[in-house]
C-alpha atoms as a PDB file:
ATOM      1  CA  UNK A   1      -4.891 -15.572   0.470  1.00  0.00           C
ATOM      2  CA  UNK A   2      -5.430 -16.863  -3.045  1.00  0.00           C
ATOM      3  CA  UNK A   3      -3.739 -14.142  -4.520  1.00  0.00           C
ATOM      4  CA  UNK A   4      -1.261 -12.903  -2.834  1.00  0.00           C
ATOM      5  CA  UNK A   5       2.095 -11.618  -3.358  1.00  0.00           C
ATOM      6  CA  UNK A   6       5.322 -11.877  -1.225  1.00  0.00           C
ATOM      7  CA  UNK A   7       7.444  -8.728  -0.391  1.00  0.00           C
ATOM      8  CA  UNK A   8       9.642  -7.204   2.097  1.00  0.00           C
ATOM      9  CA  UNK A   9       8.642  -3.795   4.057  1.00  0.00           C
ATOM     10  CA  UNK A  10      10.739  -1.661   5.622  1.00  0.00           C
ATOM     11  CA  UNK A  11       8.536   0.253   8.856  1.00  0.00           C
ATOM     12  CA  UNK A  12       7.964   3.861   8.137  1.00  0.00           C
ATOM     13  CA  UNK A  13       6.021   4.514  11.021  1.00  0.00           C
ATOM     14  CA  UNK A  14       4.208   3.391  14.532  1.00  0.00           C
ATOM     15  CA  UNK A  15       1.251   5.683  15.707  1.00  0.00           C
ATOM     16  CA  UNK A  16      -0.850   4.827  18.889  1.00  0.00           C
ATOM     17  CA  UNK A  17      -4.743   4.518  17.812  1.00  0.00           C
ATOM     18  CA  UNK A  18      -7.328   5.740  20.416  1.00  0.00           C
ATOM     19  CA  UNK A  19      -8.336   2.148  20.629  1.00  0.00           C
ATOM     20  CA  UNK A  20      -7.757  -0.802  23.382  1.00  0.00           C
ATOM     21  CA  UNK A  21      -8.079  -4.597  23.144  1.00  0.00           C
ATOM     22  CA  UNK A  22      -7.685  -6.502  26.428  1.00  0.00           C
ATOM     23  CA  UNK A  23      -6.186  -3.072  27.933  1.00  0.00           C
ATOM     24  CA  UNK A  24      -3.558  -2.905  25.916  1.00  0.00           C
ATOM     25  CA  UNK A  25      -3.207   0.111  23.349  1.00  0.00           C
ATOM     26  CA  UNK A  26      -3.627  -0.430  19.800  1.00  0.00           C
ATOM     27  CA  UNK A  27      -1.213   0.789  17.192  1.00  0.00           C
ATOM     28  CA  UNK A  28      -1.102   1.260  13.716  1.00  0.00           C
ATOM     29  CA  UNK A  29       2.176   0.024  12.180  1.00  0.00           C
ATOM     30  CA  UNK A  30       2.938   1.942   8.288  1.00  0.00           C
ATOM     31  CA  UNK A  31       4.884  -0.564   6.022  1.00  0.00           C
ATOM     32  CA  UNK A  32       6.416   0.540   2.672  1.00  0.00           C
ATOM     33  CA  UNK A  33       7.424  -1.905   0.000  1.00  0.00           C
ATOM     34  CA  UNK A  34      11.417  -2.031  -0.351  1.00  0.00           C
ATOM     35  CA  UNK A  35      11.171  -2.981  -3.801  1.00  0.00           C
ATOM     36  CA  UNK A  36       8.578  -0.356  -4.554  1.00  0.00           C
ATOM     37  CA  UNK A  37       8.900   3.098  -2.638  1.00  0.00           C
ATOM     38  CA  UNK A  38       6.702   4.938  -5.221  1.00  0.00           C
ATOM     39  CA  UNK A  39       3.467   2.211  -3.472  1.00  0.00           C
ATOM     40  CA  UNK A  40       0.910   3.247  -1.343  1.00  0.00           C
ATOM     41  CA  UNK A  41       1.460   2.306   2.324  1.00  0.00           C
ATOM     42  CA  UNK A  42       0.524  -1.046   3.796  1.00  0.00           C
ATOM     43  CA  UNK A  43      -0.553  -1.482   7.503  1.00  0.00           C
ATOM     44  CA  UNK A  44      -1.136  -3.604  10.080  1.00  0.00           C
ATOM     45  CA  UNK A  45      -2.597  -2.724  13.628  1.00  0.00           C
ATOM     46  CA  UNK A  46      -1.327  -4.860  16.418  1.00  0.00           C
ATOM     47  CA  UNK A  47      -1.631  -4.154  20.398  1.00  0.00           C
ATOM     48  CA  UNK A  48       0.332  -7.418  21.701  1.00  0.00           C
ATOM     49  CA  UNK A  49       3.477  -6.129  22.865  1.00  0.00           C
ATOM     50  CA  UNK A  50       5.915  -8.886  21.876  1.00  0.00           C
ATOM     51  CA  UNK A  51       4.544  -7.715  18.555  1.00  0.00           C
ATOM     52  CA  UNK A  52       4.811  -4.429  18.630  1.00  0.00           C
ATOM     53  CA  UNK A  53       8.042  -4.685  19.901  1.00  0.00           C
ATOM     54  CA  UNK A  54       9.494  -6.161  17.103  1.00  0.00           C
ATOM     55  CA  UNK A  55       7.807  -3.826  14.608  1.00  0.00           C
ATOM     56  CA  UNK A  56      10.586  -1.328  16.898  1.00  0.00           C
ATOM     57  CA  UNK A  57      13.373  -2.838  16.024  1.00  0.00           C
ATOM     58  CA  UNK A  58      12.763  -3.214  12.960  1.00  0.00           C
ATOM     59  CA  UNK A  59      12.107   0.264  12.495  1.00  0.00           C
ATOM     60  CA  UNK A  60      15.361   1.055  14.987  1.00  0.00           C
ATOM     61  CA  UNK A  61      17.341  -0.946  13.279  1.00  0.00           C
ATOM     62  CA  UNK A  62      16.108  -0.523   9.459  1.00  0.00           C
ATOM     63  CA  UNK A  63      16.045  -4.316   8.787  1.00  0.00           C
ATOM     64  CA  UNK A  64      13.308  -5.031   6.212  1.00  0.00           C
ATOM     65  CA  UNK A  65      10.604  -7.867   7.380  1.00  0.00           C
ATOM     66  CA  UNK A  66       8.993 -10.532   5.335  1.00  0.00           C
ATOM     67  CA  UNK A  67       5.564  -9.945   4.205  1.00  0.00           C
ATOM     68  CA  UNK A  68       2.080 -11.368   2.148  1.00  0.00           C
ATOM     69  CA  UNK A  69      -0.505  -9.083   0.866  1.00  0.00           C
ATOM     70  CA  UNK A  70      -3.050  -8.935  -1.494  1.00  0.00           C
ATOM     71  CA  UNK A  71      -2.790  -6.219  -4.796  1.00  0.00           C
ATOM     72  CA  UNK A  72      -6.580  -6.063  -4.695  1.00  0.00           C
ATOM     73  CA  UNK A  73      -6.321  -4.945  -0.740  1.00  0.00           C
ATOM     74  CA  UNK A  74      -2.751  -2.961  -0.530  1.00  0.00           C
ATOM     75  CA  UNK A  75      -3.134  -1.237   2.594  1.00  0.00           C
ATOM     76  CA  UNK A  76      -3.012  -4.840   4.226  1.00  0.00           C
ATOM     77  CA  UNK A  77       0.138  -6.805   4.833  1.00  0.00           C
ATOM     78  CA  UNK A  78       0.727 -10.283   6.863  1.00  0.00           C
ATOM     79  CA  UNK A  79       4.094 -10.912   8.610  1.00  0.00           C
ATOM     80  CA  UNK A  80       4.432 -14.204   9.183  1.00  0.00           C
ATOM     81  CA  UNK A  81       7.825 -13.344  10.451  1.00  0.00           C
ATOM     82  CA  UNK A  82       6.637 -11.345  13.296  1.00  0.00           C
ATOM     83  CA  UNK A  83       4.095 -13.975  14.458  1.00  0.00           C
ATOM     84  CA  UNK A  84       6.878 -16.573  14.115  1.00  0.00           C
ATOM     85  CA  UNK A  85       9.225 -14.319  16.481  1.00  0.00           C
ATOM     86  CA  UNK A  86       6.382 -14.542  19.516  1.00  0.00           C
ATOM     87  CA  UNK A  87       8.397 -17.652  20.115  1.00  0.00           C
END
């Protein structure tokens, strides 16, 4: 990611899609930019559920999670801190 830009995102929303990877729902996770409410939405779609898990309590608990994304591509976001958490 050559141009990317750090933030943290506070989880708005998790939606089930109508897809499944290795039988195991897919959801669509809605980020929004603490430092920047007035953004459009980022997202991510995960359907591990150590991962979606923690997109949970974040949203449970309102803590804000480290993320990379590209201005030229807003509506995607990486969280390297959610990937680190797998353990």
């Amino acid at each position: 990611m050559q141009n990317g830009t750090l933030g943290d995102f506070r989880v708005t929303a998790i939606e089930p899609t109508r897809v499944t990877i290795n039988k195991q729902p897919q959801f669509k996770i809605t980020l929004q930019r603490v430092d920047q409410a007035d953004a459009a939405p980022h997202e991510v779609r995960w359907y591990k559920p150590e991962l979606v898990a923690f997109a949970r309590e974040r949203q449970k608990n309102g803590q804000a999670v480290f993320g990379l994304f590209d201005p030229a591509k807003p509506k995607k976001v990486l969280l390297p801190e959610a990937w680190a958490a797998r353990g």
